[in-house]
C-alpha atoms as a PDB file:
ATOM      1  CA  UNK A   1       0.000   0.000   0.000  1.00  0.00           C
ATOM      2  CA  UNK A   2       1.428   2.945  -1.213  1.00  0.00           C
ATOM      3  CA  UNK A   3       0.534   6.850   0.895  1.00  0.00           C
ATOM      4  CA  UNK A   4      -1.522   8.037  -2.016  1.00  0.00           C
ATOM      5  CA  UNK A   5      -3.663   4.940  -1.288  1.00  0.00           C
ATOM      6  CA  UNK A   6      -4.725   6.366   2.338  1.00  0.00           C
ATOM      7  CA  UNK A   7      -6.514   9.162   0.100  1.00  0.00           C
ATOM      8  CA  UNK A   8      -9.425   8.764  -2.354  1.00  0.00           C
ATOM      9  CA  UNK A   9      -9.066   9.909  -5.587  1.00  0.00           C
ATOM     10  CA  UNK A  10     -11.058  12.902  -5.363  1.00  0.00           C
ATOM     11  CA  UNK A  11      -8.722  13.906  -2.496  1.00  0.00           C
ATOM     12  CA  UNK A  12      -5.540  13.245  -3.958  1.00  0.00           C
ATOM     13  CA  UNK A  13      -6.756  15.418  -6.748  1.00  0.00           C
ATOM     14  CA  UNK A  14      -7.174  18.400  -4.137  1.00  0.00           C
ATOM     15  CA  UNK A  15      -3.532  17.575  -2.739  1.00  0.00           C
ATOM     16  CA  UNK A  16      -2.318  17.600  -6.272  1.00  0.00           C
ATOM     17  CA  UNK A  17      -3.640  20.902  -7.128  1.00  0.00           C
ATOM     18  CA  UNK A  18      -3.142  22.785  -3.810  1.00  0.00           C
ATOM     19  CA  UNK A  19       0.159  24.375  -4.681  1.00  0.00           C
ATOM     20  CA  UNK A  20      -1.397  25.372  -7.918  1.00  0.00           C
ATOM     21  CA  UNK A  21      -4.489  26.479  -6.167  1.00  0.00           C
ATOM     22  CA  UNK A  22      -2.183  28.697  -3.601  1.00  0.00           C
ATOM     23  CA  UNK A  23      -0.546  30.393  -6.397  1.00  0.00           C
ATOM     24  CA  UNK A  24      -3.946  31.090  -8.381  1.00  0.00           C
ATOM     25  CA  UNK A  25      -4.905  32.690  -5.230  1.00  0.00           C
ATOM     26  CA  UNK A  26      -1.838  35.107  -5.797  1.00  0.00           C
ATOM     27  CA  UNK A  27      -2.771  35.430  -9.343  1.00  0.00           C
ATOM     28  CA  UNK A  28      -5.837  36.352  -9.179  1.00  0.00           C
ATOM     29  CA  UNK A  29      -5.247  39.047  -6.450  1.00  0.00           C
ATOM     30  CA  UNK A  30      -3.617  41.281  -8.667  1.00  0.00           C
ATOM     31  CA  UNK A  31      -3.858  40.131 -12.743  1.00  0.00           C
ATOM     32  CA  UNK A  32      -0.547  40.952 -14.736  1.00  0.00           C
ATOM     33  CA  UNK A  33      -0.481  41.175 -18.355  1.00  0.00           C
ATOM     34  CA  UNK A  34       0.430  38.322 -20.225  1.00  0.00           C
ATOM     35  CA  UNK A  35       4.426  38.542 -19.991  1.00  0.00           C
ATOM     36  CA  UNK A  36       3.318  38.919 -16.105  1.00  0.00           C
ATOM     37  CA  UNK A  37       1.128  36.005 -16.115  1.00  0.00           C
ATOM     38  CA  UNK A  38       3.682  33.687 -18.395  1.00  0.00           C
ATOM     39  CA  UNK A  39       6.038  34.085 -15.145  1.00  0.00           C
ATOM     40  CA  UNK A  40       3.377  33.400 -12.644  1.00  0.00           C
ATOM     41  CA  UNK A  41       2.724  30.294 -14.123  1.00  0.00           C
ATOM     42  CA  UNK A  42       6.460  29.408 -14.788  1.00  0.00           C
ATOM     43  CA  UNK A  43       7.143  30.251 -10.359  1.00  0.00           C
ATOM     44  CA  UNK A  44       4.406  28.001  -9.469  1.00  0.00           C
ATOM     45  CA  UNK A  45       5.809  25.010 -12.104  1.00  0.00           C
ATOM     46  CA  UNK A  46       9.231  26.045 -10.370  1.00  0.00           C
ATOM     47  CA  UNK A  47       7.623  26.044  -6.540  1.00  0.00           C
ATOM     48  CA  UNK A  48       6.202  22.435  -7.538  1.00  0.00           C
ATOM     49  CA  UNK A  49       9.355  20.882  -9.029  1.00  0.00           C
ATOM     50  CA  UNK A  50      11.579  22.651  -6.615  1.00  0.00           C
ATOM     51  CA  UNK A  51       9.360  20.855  -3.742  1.00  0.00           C
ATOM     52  CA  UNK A  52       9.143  17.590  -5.087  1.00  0.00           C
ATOM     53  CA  UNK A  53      12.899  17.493  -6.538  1.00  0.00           C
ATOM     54  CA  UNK A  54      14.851  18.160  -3.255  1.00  0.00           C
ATOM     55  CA  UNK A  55      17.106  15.996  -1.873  1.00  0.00           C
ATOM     56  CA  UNK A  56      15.431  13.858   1.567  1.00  0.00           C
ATOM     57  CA  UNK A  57      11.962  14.371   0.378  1.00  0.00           C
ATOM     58  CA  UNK A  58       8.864  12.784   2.428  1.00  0.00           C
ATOM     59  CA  UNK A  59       7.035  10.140   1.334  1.00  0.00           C
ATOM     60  CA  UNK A  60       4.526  12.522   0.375  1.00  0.00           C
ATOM     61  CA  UNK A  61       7.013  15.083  -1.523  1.00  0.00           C
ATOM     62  CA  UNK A  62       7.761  11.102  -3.323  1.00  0.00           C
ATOM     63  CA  UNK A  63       4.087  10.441  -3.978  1.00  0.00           C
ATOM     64  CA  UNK A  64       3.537  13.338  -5.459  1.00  0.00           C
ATOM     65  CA  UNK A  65       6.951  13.532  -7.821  1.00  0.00           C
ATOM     66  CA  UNK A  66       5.911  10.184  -8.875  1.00  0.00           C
ATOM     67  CA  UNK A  67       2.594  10.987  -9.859  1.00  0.00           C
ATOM     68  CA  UNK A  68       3.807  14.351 -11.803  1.00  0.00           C
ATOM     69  CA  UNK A  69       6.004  11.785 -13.811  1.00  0.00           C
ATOM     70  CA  UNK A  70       3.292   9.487 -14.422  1.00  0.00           C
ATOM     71  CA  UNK A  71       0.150   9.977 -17.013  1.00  0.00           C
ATOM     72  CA  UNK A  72      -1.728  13.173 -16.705  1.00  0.00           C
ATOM     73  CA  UNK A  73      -5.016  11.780 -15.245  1.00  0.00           C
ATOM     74  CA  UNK A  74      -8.342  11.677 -17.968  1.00  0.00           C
ATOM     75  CA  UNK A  75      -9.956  14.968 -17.917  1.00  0.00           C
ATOM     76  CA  UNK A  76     -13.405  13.268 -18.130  1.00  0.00           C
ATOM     77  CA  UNK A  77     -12.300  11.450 -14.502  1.00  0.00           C
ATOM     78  CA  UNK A  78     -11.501  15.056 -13.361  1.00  0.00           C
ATOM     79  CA  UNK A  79     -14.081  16.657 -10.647  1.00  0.00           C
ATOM     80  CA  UNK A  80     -16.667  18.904 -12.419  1.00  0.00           C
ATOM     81  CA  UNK A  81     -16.295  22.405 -11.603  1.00  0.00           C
ATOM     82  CA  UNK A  82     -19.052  25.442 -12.258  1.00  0.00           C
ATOM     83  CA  UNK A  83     -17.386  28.425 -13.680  1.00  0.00           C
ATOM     84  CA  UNK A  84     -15.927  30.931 -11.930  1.00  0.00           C
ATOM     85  CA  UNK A  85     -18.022  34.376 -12.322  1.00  0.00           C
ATOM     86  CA  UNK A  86     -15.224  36.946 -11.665  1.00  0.00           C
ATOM     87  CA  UNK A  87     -12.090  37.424  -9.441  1.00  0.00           C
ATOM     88  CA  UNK A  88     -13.552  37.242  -5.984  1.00  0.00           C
ATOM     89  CA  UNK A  89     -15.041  34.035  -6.907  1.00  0.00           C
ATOM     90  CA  UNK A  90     -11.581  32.786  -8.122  1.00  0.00           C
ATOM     91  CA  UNK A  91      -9.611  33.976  -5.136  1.00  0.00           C
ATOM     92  CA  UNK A  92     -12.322  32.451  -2.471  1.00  0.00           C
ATOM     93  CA  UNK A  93     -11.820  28.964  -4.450  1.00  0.00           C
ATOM     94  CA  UNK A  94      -8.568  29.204  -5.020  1.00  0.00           C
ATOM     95  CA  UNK A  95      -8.284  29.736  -1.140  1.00  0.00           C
ATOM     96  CA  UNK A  96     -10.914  27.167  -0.376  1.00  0.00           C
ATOM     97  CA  UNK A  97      -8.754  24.711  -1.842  1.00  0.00           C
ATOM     98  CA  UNK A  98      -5.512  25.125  -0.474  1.00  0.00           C
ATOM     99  CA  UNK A  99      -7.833  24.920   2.846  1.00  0.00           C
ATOM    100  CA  UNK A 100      -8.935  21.991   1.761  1.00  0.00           C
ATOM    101  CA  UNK A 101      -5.463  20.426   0.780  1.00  0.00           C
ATOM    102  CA  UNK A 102      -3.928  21.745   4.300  1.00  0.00           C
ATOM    103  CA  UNK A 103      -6.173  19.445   5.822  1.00  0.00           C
ATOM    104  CA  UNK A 104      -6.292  16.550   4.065  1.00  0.00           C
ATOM    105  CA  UNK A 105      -2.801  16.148   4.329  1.00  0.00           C
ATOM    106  CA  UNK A 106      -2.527  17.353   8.015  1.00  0.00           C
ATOM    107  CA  UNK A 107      -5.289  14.644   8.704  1.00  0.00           C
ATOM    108  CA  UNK A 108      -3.647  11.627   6.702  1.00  0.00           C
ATOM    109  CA  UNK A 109      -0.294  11.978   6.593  1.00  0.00           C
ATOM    110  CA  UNK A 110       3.087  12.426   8.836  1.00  0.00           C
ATOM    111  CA  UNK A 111       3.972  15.586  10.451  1.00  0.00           C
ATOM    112  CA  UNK A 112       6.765  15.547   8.369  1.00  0.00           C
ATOM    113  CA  UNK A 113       4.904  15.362   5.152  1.00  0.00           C
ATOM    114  CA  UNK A 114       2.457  17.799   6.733  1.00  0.00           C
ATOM    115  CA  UNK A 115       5.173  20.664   6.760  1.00  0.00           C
ATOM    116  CA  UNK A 116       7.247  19.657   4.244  1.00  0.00           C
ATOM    117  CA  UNK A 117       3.845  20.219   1.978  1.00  0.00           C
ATOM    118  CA  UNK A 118       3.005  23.353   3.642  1.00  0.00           C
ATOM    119  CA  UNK A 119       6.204  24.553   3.151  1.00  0.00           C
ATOM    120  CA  UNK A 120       5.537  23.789  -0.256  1.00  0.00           C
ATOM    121  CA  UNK A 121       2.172  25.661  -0.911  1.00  0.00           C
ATOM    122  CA  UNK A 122       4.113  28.983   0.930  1.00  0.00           C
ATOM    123  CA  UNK A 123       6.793  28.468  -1.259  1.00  0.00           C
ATOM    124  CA  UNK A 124       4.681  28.362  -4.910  1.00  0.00           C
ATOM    125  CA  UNK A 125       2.799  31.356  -3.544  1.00  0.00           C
ATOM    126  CA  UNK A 126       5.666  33.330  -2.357  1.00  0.00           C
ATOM    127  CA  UNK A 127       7.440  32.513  -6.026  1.00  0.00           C
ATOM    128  CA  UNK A 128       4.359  33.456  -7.738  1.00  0.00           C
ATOM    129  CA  UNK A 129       4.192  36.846  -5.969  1.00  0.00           C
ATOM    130  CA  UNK A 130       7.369  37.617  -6.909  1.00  0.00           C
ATOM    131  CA  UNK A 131       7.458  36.392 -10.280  1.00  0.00           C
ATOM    132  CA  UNK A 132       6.373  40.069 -12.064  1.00  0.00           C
ATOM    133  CA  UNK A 133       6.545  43.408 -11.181  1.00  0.00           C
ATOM    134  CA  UNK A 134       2.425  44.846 -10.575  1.00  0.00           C
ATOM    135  CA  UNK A 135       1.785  48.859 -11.880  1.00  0.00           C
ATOM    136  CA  UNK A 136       4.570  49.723 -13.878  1.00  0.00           C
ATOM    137  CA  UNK A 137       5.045  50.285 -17.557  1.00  0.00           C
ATOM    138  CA  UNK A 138       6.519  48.582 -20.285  1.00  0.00           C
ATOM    139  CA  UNK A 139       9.023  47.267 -17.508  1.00  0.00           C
ATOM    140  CA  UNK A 140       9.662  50.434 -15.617  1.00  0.00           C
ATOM    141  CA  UNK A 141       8.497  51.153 -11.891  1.00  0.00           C
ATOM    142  CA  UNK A 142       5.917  49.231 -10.343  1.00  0.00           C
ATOM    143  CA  UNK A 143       6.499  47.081  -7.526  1.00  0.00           C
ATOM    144  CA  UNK A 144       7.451  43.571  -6.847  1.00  0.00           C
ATOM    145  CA  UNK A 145       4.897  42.284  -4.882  1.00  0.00           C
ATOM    146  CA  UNK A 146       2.068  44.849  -4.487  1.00  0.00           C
ATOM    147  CA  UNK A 147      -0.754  45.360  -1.314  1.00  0.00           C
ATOM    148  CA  UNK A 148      -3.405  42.864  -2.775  1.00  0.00           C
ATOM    149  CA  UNK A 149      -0.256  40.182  -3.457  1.00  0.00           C
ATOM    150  CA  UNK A 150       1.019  40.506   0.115  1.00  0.00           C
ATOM    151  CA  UNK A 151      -2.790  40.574   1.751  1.00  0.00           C
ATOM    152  CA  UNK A 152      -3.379  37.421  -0.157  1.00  0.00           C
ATOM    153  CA  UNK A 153       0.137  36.242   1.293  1.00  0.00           C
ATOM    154  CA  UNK A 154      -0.847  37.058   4.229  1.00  0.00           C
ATOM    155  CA  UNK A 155      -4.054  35.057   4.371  1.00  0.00           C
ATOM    156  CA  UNK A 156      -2.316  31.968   2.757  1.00  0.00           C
ATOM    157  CA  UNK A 157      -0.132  31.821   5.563  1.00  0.00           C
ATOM    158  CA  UNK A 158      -2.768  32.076   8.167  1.00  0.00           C
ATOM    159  CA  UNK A 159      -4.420  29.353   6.225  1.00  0.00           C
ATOM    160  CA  UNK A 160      -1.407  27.176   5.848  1.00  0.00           C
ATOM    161  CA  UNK A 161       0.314  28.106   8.839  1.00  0.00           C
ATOM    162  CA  UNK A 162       3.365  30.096   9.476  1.00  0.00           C
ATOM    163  CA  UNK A 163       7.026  28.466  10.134  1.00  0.00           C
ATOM    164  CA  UNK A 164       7.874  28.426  13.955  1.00  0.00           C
ATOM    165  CA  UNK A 165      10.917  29.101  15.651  1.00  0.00           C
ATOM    166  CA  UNK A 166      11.836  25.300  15.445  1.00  0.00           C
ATOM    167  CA  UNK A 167      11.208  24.763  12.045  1.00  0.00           C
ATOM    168  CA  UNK A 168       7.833  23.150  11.957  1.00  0.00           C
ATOM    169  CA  UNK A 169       5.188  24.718  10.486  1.00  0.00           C
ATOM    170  CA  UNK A 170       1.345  24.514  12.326  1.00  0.00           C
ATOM    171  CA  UNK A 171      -1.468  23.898  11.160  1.00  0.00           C
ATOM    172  CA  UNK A 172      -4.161  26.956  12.135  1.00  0.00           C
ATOM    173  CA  UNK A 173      -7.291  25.255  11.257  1.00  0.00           C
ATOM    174  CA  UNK A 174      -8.242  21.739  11.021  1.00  0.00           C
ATOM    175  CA  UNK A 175     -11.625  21.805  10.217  1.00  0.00           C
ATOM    176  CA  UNK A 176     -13.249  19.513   7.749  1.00  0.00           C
ATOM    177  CA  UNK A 177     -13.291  21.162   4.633  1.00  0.00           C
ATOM    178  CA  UNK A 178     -16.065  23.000   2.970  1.00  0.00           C
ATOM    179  CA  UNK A 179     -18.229  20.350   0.415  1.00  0.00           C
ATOM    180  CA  UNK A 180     -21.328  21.924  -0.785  1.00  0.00           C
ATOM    181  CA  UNK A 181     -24.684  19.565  -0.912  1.00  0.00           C
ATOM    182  CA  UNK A 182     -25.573  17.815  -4.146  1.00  0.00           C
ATOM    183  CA  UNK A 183     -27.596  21.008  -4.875  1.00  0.00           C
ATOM    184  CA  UNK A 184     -24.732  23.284  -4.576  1.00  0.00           C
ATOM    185  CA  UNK A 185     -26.187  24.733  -1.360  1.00  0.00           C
ATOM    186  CA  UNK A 186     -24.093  23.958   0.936  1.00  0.00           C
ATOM    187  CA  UNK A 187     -26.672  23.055   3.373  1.00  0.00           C
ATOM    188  CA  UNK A 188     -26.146  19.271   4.741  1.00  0.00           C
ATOM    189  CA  UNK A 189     -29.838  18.531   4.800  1.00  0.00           C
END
């Protein structure tokens, strides 16, 4: 039995995409133009591979490289989705998820996996906010990482947890993650 077997495959799916998740959440905070975009997406690729590459990786970190190397899943397996109707939307999901991820993992894994994949959600976000300057002009001015970037940093690491003076990072809320009813509701009954 391999770790990815503890999770079903609708989970493993949200563990999968949480770093991209955390650094759509960035994204979507402040929108660059397309150069600024193309590097977004290019820091959270690096975030991921960085995380999953490094030497003394978790069994999780191994899981995960392993499945990156394997065949892309069918999309028609995929979870359906209802489109996103504007920024806010975006942002709230995109959080939502890496919520979502953050516990998953915190409930069925290692501690070590735990923060070594928390570390790696902080890590693709921090990238991604970093990744293009937001406000400037034709590559003049502007700012690395602008006020809506760093709130949305800042709420990722409340949601993921921050690193403590020992190294471990905690988890801030372990609550069972938000699943709407069958009707889209959200109501359980």
């Amino acid at each position: 039995m391999t770790l990815k077997d503890n999770f079903t495959a609708d989970e493993w799916f949200k563990i999968m995409t949480g770093p991209g998740q955390a650094g759509a959440a960035v994204v979507v905070s402040s929108p660059s133009g397309v150069t600024g975009l193309l590097a977004e997406a290019q820091a959270i690729a690096a975030g991921v591979r960085e995380s999953v590459s490094r030497e003394g990786r978790t069994p999780l970190m191994e899981a995960m490289a392993a499945d990156l190397m394997g065949t892309p899943p069918d999309p028609k397996d995929l979870p359906r989705q209802d489109p996103i109707k504007g920024m806010d939307e975006a942002r709230s999901r995109a959080l939502e998820g890496v919520r979502q991820a953050v516990y998953l993992v915190a409930s069925k894994t290692s501690p070590e996996d735990a923060a070594a994949y928390r570390q790696m959600l902080l890590t693709v976000a921090e990238r991604t906010a970093q990744a293009a300057k937001e406000g400037g002009f034709m590559g003049f001015g502007g700012e690395q990482i602008n006020d809506k970037e760093r709130t949305v940093l800042d709420e990722l690491r409340a949601l993921i947890g921050g690193e403590g003076s020992t190294g471990t990072t905690t988890v801030t809320q372990e609550t069972a993650p938000f699943s709407p009813a069958p009707d889209g509701s959200g109501n359980s009954n």
